[in-house]
Protein backbone atom coordinates (compact mmCIF):
# COMPACT_ATOMS: atom_id res chain seq x y z
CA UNK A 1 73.25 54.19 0.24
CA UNK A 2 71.99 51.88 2.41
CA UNK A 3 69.71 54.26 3.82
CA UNK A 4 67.95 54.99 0.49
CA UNK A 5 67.70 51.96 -0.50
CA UNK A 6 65.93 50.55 2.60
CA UNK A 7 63.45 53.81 1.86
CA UNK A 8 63.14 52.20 -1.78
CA UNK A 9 62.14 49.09 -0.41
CA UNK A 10 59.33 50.51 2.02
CA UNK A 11 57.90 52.37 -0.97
CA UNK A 12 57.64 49.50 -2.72
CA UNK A 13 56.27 46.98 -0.45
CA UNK A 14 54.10 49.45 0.86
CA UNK A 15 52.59 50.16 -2.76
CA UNK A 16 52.15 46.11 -3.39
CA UNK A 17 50.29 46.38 -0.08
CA UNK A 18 48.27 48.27 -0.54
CA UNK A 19 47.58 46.77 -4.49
CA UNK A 20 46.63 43.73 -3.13
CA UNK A 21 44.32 44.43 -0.66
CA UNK A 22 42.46 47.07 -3.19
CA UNK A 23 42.13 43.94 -5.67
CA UNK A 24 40.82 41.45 -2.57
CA UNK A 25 38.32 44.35 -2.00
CA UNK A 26 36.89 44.35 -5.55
CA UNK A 27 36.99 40.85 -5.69
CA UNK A 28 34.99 40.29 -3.00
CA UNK A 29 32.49 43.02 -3.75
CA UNK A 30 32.01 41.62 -6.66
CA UNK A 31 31.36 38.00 -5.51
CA UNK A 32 29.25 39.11 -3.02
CA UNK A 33 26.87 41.07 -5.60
CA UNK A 34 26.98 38.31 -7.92
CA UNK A 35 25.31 35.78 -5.16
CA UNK A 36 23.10 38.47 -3.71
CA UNK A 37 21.65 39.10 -7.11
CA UNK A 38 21.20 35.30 -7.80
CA UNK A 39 19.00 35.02 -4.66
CA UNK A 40 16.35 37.30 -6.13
CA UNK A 41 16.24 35.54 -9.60
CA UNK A 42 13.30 33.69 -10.82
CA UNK A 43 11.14 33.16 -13.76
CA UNK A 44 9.21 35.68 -15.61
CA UNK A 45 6.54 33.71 -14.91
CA UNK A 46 6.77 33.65 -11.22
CA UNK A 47 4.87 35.79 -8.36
CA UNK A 48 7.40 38.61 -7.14
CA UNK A 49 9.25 37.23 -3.55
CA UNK A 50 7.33 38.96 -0.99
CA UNK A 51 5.23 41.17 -3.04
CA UNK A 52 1.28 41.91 -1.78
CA UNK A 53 -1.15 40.75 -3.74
CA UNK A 54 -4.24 42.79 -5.28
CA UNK A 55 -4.72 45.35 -2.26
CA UNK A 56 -4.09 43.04 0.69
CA UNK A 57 -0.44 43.69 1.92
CA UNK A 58 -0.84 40.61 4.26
CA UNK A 59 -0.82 37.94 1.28
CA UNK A 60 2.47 37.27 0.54
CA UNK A 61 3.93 35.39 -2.87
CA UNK A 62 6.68 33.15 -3.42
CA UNK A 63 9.83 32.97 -1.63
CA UNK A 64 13.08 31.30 -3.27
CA UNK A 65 15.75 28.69 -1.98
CA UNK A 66 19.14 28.02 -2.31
CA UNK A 67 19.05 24.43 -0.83
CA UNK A 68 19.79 21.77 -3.29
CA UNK A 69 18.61 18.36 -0.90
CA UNK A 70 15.47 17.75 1.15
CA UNK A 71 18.18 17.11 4.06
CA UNK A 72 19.69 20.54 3.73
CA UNK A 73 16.39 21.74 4.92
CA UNK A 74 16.41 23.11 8.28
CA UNK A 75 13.88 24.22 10.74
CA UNK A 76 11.83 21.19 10.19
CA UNK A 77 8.78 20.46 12.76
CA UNK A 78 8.28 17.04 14.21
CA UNK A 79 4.55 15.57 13.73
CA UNK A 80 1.72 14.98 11.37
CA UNK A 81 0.55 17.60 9.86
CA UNK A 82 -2.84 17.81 7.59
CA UNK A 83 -2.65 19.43 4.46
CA UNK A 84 -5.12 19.08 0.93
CA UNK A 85 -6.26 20.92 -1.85
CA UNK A 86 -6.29 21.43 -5.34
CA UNK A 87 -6.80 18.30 -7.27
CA UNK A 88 -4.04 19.37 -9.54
CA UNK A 89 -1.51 18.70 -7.46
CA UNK A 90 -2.40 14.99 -7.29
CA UNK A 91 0.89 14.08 -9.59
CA UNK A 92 3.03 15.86 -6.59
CA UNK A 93 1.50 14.61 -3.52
CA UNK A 94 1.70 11.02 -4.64
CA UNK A 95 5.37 11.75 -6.31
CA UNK A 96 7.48 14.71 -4.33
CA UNK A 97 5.89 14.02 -1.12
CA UNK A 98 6.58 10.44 -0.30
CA UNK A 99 10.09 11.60 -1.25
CA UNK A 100 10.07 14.16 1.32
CA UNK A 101 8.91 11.89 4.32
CA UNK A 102 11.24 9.13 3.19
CA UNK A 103 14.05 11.41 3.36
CA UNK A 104 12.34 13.48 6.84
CA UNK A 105 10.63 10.78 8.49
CA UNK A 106 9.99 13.65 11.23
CA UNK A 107 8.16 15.74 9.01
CA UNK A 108 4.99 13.22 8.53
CA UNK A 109 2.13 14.09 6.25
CA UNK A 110 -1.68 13.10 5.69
CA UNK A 111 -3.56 13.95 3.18
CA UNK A 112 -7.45 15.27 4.38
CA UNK A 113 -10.40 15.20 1.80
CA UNK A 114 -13.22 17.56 2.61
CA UNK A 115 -16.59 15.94 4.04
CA UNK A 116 -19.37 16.23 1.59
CA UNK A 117 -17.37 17.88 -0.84
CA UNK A 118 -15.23 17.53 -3.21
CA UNK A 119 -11.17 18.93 -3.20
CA UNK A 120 -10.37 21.73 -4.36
CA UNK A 121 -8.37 24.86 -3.95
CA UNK A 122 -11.15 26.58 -2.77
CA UNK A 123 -12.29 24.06 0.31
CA UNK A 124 -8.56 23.57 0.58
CA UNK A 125 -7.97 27.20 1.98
CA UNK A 126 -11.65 27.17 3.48
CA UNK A 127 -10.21 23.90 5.79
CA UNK A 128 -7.05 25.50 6.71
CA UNK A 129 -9.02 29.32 7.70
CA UNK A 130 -11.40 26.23 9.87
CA UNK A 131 -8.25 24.76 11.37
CA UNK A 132 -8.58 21.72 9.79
CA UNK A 133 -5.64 22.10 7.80
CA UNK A 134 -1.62 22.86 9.07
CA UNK A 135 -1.33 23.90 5.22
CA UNK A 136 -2.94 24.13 1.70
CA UNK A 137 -2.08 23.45 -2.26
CA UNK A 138 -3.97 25.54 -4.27
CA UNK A 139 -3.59 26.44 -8.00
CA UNK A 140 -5.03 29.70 -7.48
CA UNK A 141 -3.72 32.60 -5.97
CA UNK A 142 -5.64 33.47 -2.07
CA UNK A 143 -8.93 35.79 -2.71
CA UNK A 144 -9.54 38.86 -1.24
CA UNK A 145 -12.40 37.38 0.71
CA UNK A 146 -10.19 34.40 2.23
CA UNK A 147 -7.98 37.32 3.44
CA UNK A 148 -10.47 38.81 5.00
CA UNK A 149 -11.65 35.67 6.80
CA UNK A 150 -8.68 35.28 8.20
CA UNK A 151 -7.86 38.55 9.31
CA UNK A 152 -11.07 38.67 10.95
CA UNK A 153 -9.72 35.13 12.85
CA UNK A 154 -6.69 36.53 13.72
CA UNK A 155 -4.08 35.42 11.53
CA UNK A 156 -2.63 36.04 8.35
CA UNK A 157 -2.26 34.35 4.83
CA UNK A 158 0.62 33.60 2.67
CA UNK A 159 1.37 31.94 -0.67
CA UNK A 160 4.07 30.43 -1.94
CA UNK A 161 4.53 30.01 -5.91
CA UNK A 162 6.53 26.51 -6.20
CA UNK A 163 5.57 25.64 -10.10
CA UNK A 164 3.90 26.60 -12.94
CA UNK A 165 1.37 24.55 -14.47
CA UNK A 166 -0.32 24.89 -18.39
CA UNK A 167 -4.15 23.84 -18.35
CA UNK A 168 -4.97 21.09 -21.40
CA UNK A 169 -8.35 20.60 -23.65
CA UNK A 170 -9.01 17.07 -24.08
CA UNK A 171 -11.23 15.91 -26.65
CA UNK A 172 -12.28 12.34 -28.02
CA UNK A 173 -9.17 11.00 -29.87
CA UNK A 174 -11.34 10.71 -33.12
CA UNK A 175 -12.27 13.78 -33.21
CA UNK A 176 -10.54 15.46 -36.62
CA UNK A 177 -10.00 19.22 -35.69
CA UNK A 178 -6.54 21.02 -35.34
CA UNK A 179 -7.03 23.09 -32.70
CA UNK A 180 -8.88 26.08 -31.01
CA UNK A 181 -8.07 29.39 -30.19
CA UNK A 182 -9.53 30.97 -26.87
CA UNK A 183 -12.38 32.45 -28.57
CA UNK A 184 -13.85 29.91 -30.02
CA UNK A 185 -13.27 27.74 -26.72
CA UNK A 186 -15.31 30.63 -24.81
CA UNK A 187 -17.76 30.28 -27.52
CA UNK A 188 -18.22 26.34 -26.86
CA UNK A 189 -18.36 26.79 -22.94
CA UNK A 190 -21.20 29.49 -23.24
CA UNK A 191 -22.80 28.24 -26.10
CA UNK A 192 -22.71 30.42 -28.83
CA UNK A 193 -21.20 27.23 -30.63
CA UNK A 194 -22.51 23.91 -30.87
CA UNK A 195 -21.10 22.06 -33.55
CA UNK A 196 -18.03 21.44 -34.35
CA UNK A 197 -18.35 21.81 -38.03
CA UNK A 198 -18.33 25.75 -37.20
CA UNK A 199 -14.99 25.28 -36.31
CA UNK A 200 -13.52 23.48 -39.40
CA UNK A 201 -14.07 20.04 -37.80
CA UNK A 202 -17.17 17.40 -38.65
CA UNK A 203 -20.64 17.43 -38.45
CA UNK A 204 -21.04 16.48 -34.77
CA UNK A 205 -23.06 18.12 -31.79
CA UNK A 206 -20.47 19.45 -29.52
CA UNK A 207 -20.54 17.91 -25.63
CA UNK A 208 -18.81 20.46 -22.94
CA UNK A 209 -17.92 18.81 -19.77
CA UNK A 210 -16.55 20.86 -16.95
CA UNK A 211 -16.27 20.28 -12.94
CA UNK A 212 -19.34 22.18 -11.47
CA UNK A 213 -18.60 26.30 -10.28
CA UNK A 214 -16.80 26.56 -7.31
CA UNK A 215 -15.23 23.23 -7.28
CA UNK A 216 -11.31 24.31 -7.79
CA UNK A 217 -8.50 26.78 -8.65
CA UNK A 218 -8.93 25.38 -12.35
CA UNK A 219 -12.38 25.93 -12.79
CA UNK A 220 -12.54 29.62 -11.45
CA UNK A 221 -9.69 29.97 -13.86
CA UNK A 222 -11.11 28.87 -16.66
CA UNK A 223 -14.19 31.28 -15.98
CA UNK A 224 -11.53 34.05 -15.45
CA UNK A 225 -9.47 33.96 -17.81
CA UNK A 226 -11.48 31.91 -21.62
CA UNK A 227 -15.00 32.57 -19.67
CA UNK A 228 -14.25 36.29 -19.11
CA UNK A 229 -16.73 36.23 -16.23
CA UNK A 230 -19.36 35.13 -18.24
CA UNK A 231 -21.27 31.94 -17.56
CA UNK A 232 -21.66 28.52 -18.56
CA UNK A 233 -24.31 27.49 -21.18
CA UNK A 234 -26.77 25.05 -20.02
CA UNK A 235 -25.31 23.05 -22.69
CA UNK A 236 -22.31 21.81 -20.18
CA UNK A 237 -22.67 19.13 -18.20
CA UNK A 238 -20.80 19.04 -14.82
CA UNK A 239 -18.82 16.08 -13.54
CA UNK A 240 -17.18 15.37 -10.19
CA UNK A 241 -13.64 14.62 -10.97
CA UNK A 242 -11.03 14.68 -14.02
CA UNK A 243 -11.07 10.92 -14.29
CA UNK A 244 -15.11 10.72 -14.98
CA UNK A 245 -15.10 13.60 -17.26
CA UNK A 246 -11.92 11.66 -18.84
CA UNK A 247 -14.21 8.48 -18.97
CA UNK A 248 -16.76 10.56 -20.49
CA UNK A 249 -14.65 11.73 -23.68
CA UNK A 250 -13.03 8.41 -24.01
CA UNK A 251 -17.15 7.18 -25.20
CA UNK A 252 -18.00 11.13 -26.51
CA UNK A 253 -17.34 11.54 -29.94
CA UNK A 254 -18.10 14.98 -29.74
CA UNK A 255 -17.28 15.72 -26.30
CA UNK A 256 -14.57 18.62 -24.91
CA UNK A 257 -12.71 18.96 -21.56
CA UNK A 258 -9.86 21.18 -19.74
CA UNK A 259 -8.07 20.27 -16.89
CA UNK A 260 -4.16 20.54 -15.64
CA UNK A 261 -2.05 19.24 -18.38
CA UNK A 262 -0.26 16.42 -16.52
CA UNK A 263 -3.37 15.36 -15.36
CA UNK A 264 -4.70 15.40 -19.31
CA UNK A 265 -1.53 15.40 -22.00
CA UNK A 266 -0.04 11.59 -20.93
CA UNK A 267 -3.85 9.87 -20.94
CA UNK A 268 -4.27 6.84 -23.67
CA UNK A 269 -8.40 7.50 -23.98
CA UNK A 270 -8.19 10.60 -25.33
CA UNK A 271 -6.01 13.06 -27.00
CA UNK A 272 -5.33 17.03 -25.97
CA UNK A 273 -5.56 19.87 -28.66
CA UNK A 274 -3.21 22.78 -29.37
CA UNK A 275 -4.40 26.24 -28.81
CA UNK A 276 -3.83 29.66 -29.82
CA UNK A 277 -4.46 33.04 -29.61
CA UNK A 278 -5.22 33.56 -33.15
CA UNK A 279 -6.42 31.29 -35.51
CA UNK A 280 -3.21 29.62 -37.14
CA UNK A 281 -1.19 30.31 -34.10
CA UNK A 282 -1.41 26.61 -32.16
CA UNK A 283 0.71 26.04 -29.35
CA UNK A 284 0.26 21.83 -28.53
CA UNK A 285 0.29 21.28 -24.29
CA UNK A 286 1.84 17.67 -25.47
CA UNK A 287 5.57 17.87 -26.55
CA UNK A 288 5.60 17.34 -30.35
CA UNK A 289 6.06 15.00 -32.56
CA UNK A 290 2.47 14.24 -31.29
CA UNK A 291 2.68 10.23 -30.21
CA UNK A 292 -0.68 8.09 -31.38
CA UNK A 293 -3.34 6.45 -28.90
CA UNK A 294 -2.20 3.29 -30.69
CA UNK A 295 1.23 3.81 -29.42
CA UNK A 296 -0.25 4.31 -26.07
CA UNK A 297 0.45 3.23 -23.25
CA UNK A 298 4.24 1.76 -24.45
CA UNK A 299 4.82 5.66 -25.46
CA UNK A 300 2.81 8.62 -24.04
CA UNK A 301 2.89 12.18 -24.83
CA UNK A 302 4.49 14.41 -22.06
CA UNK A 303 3.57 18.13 -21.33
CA UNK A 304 5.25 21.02 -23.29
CA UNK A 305 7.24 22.34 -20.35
CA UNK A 306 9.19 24.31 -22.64
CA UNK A 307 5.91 26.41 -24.28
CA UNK A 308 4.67 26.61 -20.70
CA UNK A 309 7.60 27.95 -19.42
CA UNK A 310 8.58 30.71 -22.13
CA UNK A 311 5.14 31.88 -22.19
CA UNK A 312 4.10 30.84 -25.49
CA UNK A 313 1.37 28.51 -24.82
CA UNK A 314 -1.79 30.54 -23.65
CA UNK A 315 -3.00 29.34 -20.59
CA UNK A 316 -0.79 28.80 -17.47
CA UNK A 317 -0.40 29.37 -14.63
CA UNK A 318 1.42 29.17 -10.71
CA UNK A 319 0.67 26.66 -8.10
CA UNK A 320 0.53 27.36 -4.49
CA UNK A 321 1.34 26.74 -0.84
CA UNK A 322 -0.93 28.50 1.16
CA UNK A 323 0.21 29.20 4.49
CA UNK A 324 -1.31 30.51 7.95
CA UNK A 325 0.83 33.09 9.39
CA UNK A 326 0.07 32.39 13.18
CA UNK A 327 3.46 31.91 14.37
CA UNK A 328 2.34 28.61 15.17
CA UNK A 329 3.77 25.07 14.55
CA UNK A 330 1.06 25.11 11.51
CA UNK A 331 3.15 28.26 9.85
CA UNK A 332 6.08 26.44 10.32
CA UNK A 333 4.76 23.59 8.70
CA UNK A 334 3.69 25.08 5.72
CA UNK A 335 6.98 26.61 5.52
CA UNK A 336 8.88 24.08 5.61
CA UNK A 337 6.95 21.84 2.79
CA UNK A 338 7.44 24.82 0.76
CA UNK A 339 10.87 24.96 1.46
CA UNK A 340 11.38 21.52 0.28
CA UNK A 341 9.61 21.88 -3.10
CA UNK A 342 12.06 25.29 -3.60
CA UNK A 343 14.97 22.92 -3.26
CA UNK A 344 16.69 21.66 -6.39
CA UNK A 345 15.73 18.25 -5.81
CA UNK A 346 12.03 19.29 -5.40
CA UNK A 347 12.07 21.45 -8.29
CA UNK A 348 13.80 18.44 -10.42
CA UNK A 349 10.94 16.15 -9.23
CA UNK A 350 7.91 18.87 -9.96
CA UNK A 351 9.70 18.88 -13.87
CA UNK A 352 9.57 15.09 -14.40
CA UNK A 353 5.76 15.68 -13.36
CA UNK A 354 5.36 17.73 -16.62
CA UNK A 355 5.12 20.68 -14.25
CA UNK A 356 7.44 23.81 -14.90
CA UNK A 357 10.28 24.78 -11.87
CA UNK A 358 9.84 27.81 -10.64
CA UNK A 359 13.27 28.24 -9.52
């Protein structure tokens, strides 16, 4: 009896064995393909990780990141490093950045304007293929030309989406029209429209102020994607910077401009107008209820992340870190001050901008 029943008991605690080590095997296999898959996610609106861009397989896109603190980040260079760029990342350099050096003192920054021009995403990159840059912000994605250059220098170029940004159209805040759709804002820019009382507003000559052809990411985006590659109408009249066009519109009655919506949306002087698609269809870049100059500057309208984000508002699109790939201190650089907007605490920051995580 005693013989059986020590059999019976081997059986049995054999079975349970082996029971328990078949669930710690599922269990892990699922854990482990839960957080493998969450690596890869990102939003819709995002550049694939690692995917080559137009038919250059050396431009890489965005890479994602776990890390929630700018201290988690490791493999951080010691020095100052030069970086610039698009002037639509102004709100983040003055913002995320300081937070990064105050919390990596190691990892020092200076911001480099071009000589005898003016910043942009376009003499951003051209500075860093010079070597006058470690790194580059640009709010469009690298051209096939840039690739070349720097193939032809012997290095490589990568990008890095961190955010997503919607572009605005300003107009004088007593101007009485309730929006555009992209048609009719091609039609201002190239001049088959002049007045704005063909587009349901007042009698009033229409004034189209843009930053001058080759002068940013925003511009060749605009000229891209409303312009369709056609030009600009003799009718527009080019000004240096945001805050002079800005100026401009705030003493314009009839006067129009576009530029990055944090840059545009919170301004007192002048008020941003919904677009659409289709006629009907507006889409505000200010979160609504829509707040007053008069209540301005005690309340101030803030960009509609959300319409940005989902893909309902109809023109946005992804920032950049442009990085050499030299296997250099300057790749590692650029690198790591991606890494650090990818964090959650960057991410968090680049939202309170009015700019739209990535991540």
């Amino acid at each position: 009896m005693s013989q059986k029943n020590e059999t019976g008991v081997l059986v049995l605690a054999l079975i349970i064995t082996l029971g328990l080590v078949a669930g710690g095997f599922w269990w892990f296999t699922q854990s482990s393909a839960i957080n493998i898959g969450g690596l890869g996610k990102q939003s819709p609106n995002a550049s694939n990780s690692e995917t080559p861009t137009g038919s250059n397989p050396g431009i890489k896109q965005s890479g994602q990141s776990n890390l929630e603190d700018f201290p988690q980040v490791q493999n951080i260079p010691s020095g100052l490093f030069n970086y610039g760029g698009s002037t639509s990342w102004a709100p983040i350099r003055l913002s995320v950045d300081s937070a990064v050096q105050a919390a990596r003192p190691e990892f020092r920054l200076r911001y480099v304007e071009p000589v005898g021009n003016t910043p942009s995403s376009g003499t951003g990159i051209k500075m860093l293929l010079d070597g006058k840059l470690d790194f580059a912000q640009s709010s469009r994605p690298i051209l096939d030309r840039e690739y070349n250059q720097a193939q032809q220098r012997g290095f490589g170029l990568k990008q890095v989406a961190v955010a997503i940004d919607g572009l605005a159209v300003a107009v004088n805040p007593n101007l009485n029209i309730q929006g555009l759709t992209l048609d009719q804002l091609k039609s201002i820019y190239t001049g088959n429209v002049t007045n704005w009382k063909e587009l349901g507003g007042p009698d009033l000559p229409i004034e189209p102020y843009s930053r001058p052809d080759g002068s940013g990411g925003t511009v060749e985006m605009f000229r891209e994607d409303i312009l369709r590659g056609e030009n600009f109408s003799s009718r527009v009249e080019f000004v240096p910077t945001t805050t002079a066009a800005l100026r401009k519109l705030a003493t314009s009655p009839g006067g129009i401009y576009y530029a990055s919506a944090p840059e545009v949306v919170p301004q007192c002087s002048i008020k941003s107008l919904p677009l659409g698609r289709k006629a009907g269809e507006w889409i505000p870049p200010y979160q609504e209820p829509f707040v007053p100059p008069s209540q301005c500057p005690t309340q101030r309208n803030q960009p509609n992340i959300e319409a940005f984000q989902q893909g309902t508002y109809p023109i946005a699109r992804n920032l950049f870190v442009i990085i050499k790939q030299n296997g250099q201190v300057e790749q590692q650089a650029g690198e790591a001050y991606a890494k650090f907007l990818l964090t959650g605490q960057g991410q968090e920051m680049i939202t309170k901008l009015g700019f739209v995580r990535i991540r």
